[in-house]
C-alpha atoms as a PDB file:
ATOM      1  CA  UNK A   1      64.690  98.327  11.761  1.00  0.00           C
ATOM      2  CA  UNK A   2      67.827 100.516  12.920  1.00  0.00           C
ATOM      3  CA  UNK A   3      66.693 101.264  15.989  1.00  0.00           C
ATOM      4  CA  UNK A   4      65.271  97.939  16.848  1.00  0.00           C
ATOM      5  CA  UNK A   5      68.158  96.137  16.853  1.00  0.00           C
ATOM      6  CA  UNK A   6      69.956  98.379  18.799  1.00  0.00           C
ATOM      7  CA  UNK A   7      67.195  98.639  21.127  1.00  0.00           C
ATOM      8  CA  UNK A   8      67.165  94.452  21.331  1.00  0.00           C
ATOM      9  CA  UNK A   9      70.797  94.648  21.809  1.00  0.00           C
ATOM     10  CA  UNK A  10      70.258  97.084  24.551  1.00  0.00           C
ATOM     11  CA  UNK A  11      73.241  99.229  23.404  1.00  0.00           C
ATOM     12  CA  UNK A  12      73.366 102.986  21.924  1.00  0.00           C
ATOM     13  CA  UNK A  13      74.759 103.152  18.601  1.00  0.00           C
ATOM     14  CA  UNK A  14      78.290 104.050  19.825  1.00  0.00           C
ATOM     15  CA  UNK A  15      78.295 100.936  21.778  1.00  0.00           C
ATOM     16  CA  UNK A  16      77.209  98.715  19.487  1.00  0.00           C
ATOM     17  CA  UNK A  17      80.119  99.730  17.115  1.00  0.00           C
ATOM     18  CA  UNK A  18      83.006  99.796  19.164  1.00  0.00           C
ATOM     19  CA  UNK A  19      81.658  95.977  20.022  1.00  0.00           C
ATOM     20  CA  UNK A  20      81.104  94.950  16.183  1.00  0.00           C
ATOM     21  CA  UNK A  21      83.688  96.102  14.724  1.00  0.00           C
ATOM     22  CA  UNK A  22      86.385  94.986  17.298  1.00  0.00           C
ATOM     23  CA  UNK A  23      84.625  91.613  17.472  1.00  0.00           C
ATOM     24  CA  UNK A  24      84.798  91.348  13.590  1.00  0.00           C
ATOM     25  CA  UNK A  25      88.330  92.481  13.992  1.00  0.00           C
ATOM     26  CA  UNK A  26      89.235  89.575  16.523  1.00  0.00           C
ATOM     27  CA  UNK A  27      87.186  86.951  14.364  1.00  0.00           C
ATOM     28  CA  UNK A  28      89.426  87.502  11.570  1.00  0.00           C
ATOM     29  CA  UNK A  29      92.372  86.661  13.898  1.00  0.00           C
ATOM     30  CA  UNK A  30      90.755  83.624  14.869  1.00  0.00           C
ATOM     31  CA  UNK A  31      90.213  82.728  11.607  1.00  0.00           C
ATOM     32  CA  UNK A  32      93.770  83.305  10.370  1.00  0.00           C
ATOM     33  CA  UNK A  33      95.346  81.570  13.046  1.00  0.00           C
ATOM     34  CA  UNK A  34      92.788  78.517  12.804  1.00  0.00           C
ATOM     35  CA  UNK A  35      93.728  78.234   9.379  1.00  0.00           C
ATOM     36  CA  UNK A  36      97.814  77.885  10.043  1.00  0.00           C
ATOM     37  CA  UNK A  37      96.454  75.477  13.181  1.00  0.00           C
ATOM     38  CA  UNK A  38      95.491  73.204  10.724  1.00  0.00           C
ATOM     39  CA  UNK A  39      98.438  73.015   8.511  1.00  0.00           C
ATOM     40  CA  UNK A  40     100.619  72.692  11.471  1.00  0.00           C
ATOM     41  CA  UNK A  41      98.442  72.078  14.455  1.00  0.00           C
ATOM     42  CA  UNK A  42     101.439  72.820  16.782  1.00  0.00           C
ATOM     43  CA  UNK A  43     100.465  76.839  16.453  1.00  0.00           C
ATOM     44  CA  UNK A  44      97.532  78.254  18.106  1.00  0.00           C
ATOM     45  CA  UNK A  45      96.272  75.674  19.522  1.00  0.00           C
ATOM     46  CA  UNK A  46      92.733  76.193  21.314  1.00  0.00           C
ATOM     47  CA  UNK A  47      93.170  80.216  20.389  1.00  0.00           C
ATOM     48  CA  UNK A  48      90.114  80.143  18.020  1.00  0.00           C
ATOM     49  CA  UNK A  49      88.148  78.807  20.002  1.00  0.00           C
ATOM     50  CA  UNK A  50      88.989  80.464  23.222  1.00  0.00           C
ATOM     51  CA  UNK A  51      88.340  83.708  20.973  1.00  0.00           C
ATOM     52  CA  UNK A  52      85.106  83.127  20.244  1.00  0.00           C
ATOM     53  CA  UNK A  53      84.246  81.351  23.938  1.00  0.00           C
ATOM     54  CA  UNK A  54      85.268  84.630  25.186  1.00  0.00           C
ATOM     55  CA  UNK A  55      83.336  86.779  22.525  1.00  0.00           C
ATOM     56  CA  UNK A  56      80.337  84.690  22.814  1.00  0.00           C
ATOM     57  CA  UNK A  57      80.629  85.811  26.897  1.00  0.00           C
ATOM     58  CA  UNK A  58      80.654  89.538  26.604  1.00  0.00           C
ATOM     59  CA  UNK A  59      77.918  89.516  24.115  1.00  0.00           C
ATOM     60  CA  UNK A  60      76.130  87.305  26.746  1.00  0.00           C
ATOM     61  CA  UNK A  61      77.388  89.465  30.014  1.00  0.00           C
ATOM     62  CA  UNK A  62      76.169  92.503  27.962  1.00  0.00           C
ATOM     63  CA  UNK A  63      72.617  90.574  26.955  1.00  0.00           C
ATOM     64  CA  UNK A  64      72.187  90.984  31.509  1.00  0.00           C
ATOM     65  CA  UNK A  65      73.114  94.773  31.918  1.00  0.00           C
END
């Protein structure tokens, strides 16, 4: 099960983790700074979701190598 994912994901292990974790990393931003958005929706606007716009393309630029 391992191996298939990685295999699905077409990345070696190495590659997949440097992705996942920095990804997880940068979601938590987004989530921080969504959450002071919407108590004063002056900050961060847009950052969220240009976070995960931008995750969501490398994962899919990856998906073509």
């Amino acid at each position: 099960m391992f191996k298939k994912h990685l295999t699905e994901a077409g990345k070696s292990y190495s590659e997949h983790f440097k992705f996942a974790f920095f990804a997880g990393f940068i979601l938590i931003y987004a989530g921080i700074t969504s959450i002071i958005h919407a108590i004063i929706p002056s900050f961060f606007p847009f950052t969220s979701q240009k976070i995960v716009k931008n995750l969501l393309n490398q994962s899919v630029a990856n998906e073509k190598k």
